[in-house]
C-alpha atoms as a PDB file:
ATOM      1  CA  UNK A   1     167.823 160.504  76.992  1.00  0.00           C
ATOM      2  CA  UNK A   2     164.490 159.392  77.927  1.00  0.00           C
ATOM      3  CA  UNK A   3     162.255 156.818  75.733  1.00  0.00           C
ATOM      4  CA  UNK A   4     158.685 157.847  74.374  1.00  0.00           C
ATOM      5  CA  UNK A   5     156.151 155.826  76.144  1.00  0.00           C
ATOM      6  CA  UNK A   6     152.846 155.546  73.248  1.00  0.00           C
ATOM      7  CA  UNK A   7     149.577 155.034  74.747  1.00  0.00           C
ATOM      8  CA  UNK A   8     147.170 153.511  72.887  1.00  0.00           C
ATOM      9  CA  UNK A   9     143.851 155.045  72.051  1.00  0.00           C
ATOM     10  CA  UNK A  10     140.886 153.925  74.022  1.00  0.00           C
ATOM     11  CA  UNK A  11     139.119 151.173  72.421  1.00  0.00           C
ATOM     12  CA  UNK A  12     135.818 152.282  71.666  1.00  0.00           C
ATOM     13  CA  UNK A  13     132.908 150.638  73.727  1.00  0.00           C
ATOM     14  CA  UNK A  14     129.293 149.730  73.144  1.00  0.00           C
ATOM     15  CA  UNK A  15     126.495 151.847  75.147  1.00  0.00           C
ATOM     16  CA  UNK A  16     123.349 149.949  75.186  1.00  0.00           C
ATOM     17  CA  UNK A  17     122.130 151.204  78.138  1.00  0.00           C
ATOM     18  CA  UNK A  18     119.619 153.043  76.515  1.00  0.00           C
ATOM     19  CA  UNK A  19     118.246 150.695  74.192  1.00  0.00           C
ATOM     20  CA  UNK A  20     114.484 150.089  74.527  1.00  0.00           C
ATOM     21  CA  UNK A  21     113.317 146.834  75.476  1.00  0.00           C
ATOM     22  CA  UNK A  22     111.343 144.866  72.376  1.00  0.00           C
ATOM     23  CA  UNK A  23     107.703 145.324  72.766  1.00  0.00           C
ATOM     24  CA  UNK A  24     105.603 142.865  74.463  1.00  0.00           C
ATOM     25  CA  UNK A  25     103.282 142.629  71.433  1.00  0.00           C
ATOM     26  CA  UNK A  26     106.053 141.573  69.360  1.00  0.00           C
ATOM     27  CA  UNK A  27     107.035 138.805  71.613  1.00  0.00           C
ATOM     28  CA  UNK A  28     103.415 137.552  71.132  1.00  0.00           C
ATOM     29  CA  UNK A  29     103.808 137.948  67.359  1.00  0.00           C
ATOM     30  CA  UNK A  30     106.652 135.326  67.451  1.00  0.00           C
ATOM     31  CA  UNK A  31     105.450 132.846  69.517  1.00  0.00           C
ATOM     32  CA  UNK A  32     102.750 133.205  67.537  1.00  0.00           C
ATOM     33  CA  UNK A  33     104.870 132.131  64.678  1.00  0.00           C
ATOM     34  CA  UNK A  34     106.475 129.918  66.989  1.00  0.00           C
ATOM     35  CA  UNK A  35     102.815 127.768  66.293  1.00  0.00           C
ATOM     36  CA  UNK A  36     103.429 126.963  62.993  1.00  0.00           C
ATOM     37  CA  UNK A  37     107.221 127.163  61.990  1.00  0.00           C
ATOM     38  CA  UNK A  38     108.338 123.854  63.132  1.00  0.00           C
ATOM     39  CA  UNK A  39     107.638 120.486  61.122  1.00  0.00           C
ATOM     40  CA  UNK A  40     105.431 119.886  64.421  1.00  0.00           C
ATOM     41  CA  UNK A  41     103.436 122.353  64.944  1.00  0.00           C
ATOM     42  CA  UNK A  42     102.822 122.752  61.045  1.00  0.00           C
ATOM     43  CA  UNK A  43     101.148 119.372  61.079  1.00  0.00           C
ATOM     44  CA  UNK A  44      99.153 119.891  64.333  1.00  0.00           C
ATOM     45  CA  UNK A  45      97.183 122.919  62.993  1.00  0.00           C
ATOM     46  CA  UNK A  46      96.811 121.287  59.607  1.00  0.00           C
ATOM     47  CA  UNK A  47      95.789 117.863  61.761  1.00  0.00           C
ATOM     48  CA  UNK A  48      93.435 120.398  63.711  1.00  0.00           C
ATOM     49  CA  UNK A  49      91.919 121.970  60.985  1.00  0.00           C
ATOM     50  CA  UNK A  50      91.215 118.887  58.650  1.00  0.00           C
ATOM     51  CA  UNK A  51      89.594 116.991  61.769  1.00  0.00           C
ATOM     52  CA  UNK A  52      87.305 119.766  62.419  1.00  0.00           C
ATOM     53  CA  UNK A  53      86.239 119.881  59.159  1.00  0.00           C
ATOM     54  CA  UNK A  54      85.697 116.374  57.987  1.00  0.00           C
ATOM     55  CA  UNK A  55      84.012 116.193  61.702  1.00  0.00           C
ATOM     56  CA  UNK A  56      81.831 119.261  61.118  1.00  0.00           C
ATOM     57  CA  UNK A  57      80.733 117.560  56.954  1.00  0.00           C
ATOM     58  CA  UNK A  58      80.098 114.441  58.162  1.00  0.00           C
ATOM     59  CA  UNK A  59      77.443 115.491  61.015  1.00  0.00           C
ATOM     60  CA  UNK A  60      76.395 118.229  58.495  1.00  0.00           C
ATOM     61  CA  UNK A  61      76.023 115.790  55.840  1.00  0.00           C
ATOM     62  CA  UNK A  62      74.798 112.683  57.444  1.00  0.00           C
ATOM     63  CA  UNK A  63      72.879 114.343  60.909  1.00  0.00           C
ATOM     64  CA  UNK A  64      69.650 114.864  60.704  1.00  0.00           C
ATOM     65  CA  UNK A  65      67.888 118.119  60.167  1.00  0.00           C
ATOM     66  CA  UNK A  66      66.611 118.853  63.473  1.00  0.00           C
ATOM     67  CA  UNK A  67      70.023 117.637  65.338  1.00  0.00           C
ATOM     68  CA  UNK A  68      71.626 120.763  62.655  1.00  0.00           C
ATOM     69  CA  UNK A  69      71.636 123.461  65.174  1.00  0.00           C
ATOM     70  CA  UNK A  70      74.178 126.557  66.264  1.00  0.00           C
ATOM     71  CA  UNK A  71      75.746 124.420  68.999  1.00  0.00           C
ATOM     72  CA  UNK A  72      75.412 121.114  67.967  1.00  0.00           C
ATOM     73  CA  UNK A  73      77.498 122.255  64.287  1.00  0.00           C
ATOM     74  CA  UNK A  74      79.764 124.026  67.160  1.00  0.00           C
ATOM     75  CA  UNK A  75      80.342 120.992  69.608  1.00  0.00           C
ATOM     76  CA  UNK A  76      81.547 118.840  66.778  1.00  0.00           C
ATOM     77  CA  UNK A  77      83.632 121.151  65.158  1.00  0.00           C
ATOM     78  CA  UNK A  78      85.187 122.418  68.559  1.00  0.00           C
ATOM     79  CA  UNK A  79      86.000 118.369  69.432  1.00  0.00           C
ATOM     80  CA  UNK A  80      89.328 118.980  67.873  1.00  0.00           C
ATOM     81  CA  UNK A  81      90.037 121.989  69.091  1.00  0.00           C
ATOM     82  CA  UNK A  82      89.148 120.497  72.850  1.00  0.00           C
ATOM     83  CA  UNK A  83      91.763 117.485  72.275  1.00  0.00           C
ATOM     84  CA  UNK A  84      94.575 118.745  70.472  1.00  0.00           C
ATOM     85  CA  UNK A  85      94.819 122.712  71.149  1.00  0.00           C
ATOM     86  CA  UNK A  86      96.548 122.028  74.808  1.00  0.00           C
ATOM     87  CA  UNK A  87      99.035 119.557  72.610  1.00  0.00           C
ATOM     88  CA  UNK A  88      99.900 123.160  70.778  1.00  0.00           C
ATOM     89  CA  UNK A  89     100.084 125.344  74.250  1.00  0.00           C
ATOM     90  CA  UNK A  90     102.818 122.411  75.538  1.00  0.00           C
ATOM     91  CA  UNK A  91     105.112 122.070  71.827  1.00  0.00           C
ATOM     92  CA  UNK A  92     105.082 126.320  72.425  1.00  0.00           C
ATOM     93  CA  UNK A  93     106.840 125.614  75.689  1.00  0.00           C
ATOM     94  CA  UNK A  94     108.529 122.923  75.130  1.00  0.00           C
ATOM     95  CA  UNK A  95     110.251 123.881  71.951  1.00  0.00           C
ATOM     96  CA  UNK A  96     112.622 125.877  73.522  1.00  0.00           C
ATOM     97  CA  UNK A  97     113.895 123.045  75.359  1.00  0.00           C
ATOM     98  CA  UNK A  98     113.544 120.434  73.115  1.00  0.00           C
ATOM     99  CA  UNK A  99     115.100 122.339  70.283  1.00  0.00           C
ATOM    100  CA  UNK A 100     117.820 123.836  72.442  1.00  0.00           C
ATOM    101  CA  UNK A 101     116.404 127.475  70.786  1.00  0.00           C
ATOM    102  CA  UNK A 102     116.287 128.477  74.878  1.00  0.00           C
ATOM    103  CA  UNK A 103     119.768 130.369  74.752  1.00  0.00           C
ATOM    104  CA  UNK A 104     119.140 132.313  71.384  1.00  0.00           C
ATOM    105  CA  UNK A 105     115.541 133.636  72.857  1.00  0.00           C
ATOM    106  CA  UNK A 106     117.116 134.400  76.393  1.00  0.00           C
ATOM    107  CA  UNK A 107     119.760 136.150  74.841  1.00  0.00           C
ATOM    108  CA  UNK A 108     117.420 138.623  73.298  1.00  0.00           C
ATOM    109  CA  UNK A 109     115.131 138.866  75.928  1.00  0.00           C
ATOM    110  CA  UNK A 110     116.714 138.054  78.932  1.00  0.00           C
ATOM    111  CA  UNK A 111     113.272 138.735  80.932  1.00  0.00           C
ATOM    112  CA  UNK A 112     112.444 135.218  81.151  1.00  0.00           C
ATOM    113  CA  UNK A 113     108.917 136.687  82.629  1.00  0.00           C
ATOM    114  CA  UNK A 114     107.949 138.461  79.538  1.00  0.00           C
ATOM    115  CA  UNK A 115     108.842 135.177  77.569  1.00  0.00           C
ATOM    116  CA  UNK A 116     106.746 132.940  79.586  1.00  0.00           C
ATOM    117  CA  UNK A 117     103.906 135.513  79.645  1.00  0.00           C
ATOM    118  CA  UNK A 118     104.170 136.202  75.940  1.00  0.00           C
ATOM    119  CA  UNK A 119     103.737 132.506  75.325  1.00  0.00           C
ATOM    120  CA  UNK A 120     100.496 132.302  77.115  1.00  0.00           C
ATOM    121  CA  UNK A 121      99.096 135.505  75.711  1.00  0.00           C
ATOM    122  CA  UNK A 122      99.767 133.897  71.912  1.00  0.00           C
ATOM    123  CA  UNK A 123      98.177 129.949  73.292  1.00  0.00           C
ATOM    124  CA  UNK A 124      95.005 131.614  74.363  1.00  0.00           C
ATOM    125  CA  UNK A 125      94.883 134.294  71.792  1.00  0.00           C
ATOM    126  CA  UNK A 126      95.062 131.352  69.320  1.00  0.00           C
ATOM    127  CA  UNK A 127      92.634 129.418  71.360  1.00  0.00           C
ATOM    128  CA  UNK A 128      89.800 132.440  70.907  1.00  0.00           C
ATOM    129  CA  UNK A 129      90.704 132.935  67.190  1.00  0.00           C
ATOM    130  CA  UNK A 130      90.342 129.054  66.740  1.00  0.00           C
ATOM    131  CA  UNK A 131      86.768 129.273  68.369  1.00  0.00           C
ATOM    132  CA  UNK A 132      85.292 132.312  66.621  1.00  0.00           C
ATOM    133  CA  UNK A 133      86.029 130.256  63.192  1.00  0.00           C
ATOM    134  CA  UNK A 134      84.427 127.390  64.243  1.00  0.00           C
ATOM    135  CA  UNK A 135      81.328 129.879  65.344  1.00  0.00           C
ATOM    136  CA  UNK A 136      81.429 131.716  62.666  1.00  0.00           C
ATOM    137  CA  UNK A 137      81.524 128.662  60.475  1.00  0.00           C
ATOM    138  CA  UNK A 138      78.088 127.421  62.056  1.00  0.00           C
ATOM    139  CA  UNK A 139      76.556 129.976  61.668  1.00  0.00           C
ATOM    140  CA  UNK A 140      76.954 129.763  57.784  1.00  0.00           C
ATOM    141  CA  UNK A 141      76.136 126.542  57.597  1.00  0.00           C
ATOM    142  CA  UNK A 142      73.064 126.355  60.185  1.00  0.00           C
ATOM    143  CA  UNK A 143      70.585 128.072  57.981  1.00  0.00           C
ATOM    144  CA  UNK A 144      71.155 125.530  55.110  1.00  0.00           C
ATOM    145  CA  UNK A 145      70.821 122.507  58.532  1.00  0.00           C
ATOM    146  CA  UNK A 146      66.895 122.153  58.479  1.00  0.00           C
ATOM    147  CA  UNK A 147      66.424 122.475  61.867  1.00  0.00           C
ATOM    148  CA  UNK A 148      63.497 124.518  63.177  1.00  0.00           C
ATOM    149  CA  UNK A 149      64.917 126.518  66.023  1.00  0.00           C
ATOM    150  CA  UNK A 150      68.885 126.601  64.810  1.00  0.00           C
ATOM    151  CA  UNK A 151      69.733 129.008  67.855  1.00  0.00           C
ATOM    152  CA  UNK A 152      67.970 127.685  70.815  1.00  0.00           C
ATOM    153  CA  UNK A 153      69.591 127.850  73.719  1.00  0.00           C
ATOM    154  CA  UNK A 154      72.029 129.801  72.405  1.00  0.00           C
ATOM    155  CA  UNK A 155      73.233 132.719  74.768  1.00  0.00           C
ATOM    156  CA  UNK A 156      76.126 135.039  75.944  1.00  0.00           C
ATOM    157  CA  UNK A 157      76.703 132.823  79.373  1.00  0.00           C
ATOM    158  CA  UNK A 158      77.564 129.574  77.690  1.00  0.00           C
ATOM    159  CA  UNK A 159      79.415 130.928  74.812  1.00  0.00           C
ATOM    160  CA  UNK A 160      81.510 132.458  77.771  1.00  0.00           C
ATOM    161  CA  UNK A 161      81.555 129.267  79.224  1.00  0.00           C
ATOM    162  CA  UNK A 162      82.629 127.149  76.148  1.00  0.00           C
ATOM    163  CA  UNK A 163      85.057 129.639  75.410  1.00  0.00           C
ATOM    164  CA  UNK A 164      86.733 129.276  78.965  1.00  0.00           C
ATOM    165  CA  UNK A 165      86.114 125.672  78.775  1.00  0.00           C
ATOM    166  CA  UNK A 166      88.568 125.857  75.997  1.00  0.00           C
ATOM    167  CA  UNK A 167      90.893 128.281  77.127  1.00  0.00           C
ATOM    168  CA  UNK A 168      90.868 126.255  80.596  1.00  0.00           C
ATOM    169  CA  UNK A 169      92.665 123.232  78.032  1.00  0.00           C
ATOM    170  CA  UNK A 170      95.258 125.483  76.524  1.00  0.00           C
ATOM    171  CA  UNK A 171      96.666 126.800  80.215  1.00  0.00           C
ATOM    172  CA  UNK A 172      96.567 122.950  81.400  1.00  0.00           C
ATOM    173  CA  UNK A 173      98.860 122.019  78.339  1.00  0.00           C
ATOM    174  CA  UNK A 174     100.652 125.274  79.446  1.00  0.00           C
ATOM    175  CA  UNK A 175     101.222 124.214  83.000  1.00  0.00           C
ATOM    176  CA  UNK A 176     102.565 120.614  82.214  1.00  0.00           C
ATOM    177  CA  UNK A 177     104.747 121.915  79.276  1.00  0.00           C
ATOM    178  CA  UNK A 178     106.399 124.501  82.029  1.00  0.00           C
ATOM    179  CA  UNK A 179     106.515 121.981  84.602  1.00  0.00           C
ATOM    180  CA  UNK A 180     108.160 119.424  82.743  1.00  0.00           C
ATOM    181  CA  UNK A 181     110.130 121.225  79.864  1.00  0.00           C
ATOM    182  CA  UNK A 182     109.580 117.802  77.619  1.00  0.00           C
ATOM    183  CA  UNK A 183     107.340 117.628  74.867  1.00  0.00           C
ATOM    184  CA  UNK A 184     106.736 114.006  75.183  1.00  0.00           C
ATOM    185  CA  UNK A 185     106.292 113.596  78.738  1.00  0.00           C
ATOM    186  CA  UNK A 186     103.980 116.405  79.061  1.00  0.00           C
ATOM    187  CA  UNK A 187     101.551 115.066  76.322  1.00  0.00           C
ATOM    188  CA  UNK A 188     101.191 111.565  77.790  1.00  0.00           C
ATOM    189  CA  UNK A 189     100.649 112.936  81.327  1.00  0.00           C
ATOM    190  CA  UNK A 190      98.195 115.365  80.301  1.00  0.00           C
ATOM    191  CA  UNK A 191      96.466 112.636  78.394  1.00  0.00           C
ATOM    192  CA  UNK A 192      96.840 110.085  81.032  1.00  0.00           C
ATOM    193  CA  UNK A 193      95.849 112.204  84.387  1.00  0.00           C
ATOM    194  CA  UNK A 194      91.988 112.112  83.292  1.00  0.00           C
ATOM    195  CA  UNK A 195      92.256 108.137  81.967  1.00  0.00           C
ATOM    196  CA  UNK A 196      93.703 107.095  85.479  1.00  0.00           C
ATOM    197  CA  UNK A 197      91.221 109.641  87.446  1.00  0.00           C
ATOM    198  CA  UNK A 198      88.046 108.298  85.651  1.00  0.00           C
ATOM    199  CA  UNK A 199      89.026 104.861  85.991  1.00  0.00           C
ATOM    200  CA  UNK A 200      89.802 105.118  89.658  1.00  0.00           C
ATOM    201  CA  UNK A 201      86.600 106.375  90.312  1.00  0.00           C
ATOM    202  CA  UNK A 202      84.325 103.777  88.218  1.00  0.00           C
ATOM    203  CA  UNK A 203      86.097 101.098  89.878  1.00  0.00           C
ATOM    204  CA  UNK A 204      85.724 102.461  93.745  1.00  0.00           C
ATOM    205  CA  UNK A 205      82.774 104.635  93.788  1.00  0.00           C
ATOM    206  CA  UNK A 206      83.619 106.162  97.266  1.00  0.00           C
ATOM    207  CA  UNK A 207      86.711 107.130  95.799  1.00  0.00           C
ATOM    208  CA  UNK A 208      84.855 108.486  92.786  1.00  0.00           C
ATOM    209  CA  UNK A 209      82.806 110.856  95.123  1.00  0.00           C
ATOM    210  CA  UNK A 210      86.128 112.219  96.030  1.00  0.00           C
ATOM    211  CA  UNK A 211      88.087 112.679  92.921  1.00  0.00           C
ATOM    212  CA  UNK A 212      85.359 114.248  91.460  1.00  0.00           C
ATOM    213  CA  UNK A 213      86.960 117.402  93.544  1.00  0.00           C
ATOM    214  CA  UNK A 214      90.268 117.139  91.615  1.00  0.00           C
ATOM    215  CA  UNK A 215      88.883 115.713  88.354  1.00  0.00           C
ATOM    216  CA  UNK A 216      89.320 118.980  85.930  1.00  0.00           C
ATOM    217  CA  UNK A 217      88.226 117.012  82.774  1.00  0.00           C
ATOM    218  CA  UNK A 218      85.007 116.307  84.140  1.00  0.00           C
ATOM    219  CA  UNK A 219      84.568 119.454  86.378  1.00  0.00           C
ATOM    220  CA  UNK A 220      85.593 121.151  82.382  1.00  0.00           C
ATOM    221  CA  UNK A 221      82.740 119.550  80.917  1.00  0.00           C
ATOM    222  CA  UNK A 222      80.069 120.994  82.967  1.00  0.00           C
ATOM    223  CA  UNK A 223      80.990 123.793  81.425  1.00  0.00           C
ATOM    224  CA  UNK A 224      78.653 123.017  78.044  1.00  0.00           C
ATOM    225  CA  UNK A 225      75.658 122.509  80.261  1.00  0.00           C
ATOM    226  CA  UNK A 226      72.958 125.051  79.807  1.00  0.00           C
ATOM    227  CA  UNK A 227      73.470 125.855  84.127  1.00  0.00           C
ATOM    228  CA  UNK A 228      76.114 125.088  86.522  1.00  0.00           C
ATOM    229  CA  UNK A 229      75.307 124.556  90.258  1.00  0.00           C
ATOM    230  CA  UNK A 230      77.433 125.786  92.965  1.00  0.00           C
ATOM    231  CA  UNK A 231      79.255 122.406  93.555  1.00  0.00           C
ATOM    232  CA  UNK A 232      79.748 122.629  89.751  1.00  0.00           C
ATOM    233  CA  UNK A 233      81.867 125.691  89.936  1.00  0.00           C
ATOM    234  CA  UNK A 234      83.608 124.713  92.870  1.00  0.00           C
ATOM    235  CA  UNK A 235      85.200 121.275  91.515  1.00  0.00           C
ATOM    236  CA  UNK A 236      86.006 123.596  88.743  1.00  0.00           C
ATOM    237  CA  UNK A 237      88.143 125.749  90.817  1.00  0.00           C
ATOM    238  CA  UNK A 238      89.847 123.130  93.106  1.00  0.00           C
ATOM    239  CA  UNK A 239      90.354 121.403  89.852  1.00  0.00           C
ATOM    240  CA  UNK A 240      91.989 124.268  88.085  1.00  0.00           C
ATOM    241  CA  UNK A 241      94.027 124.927  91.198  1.00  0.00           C
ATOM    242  CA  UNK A 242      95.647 121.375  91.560  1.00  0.00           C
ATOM    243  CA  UNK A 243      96.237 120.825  87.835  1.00  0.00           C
ATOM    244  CA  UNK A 244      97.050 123.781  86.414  1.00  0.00           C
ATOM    245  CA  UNK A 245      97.659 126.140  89.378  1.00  0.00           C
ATOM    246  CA  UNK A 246     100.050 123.742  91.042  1.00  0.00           C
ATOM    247  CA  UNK A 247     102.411 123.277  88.023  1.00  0.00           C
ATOM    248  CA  UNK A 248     102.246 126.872  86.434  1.00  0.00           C
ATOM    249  CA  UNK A 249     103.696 127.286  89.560  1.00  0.00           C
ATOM    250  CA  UNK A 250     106.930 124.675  89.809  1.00  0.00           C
ATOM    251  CA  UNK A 251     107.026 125.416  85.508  1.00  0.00           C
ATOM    252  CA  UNK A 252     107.512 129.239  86.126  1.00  0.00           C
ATOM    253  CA  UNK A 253     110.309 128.350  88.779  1.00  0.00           C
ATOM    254  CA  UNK A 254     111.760 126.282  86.626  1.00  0.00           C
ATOM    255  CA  UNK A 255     111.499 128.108  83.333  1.00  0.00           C
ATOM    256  CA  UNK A 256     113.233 130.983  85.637  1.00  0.00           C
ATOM    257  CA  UNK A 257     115.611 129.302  87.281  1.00  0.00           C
ATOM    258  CA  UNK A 258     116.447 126.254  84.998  1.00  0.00           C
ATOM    259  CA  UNK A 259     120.014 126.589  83.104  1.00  0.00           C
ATOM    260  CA  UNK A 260     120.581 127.249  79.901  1.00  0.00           C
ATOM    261  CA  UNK A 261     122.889 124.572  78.195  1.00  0.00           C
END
C-alpha cells in the first residue's frame, strides 16, 4: 500500500513585466511639488516672493519717475530670484538625501536618469515661470512709473539673455547639490566660490586678469549688458564649464552610483 503524495498548488506570481513606465511629465509634476512641500522649501518661495515684492514697492514707491522703466522695475524684482532660486535647485536635490526619501523615489522609479533629469526640467521650468511674473508684473506697473520712454532698450536678445542669466543660477545650484548630496554644504560653497574668487582678484590684480576666465558670477553678469563682446561670451563658457559642467558631472556619477541607505 502506497501513500498519496499532495502537491501543492502553484503559488500565484506577480507579472509586471508589462507595466508602463510613469510618464516623464509626471515626474516633473512632483518635483515640482517637491518645491514647496517641505517646511524648507515652503519658506524659501514665500521668502522669494515677499523680497521681490517689498524690493519691487520700495523702488516703485520711492525711485524716481524717470529711473521707473521695464527693466529697471525688472532688475529689482528679479534680485531675489538671482540670489535665492539656485538655493531652491540644490534643497530639490538634496532632499532626497537629506531626508532619506532617496529609497522610496528609487523604488518607484528605479531610472535614476529620469529622476535626475526630471529634477532639472521642474528647477528651470520654475526658474522661467518665476521670470515671466516678475515681467509681467512690470509691465503693469511701468505705465503708472512716470518715466518717458518705459521700454527703451528693451528687446528679444537681452530678455534671452536675462532669462539664461537666470537659468545659468538654477543649474549651478543644481550641479553643487548633485555633487555634494548636502544641503548645507552646497549652499555655503555656492555662496562662497564667488566671495573667495572676487577677493582674490582685487587683492592680486594679475591674478584677477586670470580668474576672470573661471569667475561665472561675473562672466553671469555681463549678461544684463545691452552687448556682449566675444571675450564676454567666452569667460561665460569656460565659466559654465568649470562650475557647473565639472560637477553635473561627478553629481550625476554620484547620484547614479551612490548607495541607498
Amino acid at each position: 500500500m502506497s501513500a498519496q503524495t499532495l502537491v501543492p498548488p502553484s503559488a500565484p506570481t506577480l507579472d509586471v513585466t508589462g507595466t508602463p513606465r510613469i510618464p516623464m511629465a509626471r515626474l516633473v509634476r512632483v518635483e515640482v511639488r517637491k518645491m514647496y512641500d517641505t517646511r524648507a522649501g515652503q519658506w524659501l518661495l514665500i521668502a522669494i516672493g515677499a523680497i521681490s515684492v517689498l524690493v519691487t514697492a520700495g523702488f516703485f514707491i520711492w525711485g524716481k519717475s524717470s529711473d521707473r522703466t521695464f527693466l529697471s522695475l525688472m532688475s529689482f524684482g528679479g534680485i531675489p530670484l538671482a540670489m535665492l532660486l539656485p538655493v531652491l535647485g540644490i534643497l530639490l536635490v538634496t532632499q532626497e538625501w537629506g531626508q532619506r526619501t532617496a529609497l522610496v523615489t528609487f523604488t518607484h522609479v528605479p531610472h535614476r536618469r529620469r529622476v535626475l533629469g526630471a529634477k532639472v526640467a521642474a528647477a528651470l521650468g520654475f526658474a522661467l515661470a518665476a521670470l515671466i511674473a516678475i515681467a509681467v508684473v512690470a509691465a503693469v506697473l511701468v505705465p503708472f512709473g512716470g518715466a518717458s520712454h518705459p521700454f527703451q532698450d528693451v528687446s528679444v536678445g537681452l530678455m534671452l539673455r536675462v532669462l539664461l542669466g537666470v537659468e545659468i543660477g538654477v543649474m549651478w545650484g543644481l550641479a553643487f547639490g548633485s555633487a555634494l548630496l548636502n544641503s548645507a554644504f552646497a549652499i555655503v560653497a555656492y555662496y562662497l566660490v564667488p566671495t573667495v574668487l572676487s577677493i582674490v582678484g582685487g587683492i592680486w590684480a594679475s591674478v584677477g586678469d586670470k580668474l576672470v576666465w573661471i569667475d561665472l558670477n561675473q562672466a553671469t553678469s555681463h549678461l544684463y549688458e545691452k552687448q556682449m563682446t566675444g571675450d564676454d561670451w567666452g569667460q561665460l563658457i569656460v565659466g559654465f564649464l568649470v562650475w557647473i559642467g565639472i560637477p553635473a558631472v561627478v553629481g550625476t556619477w554620484r547620484v547614479l552610483r551612490s548607495e541607498v541607505k
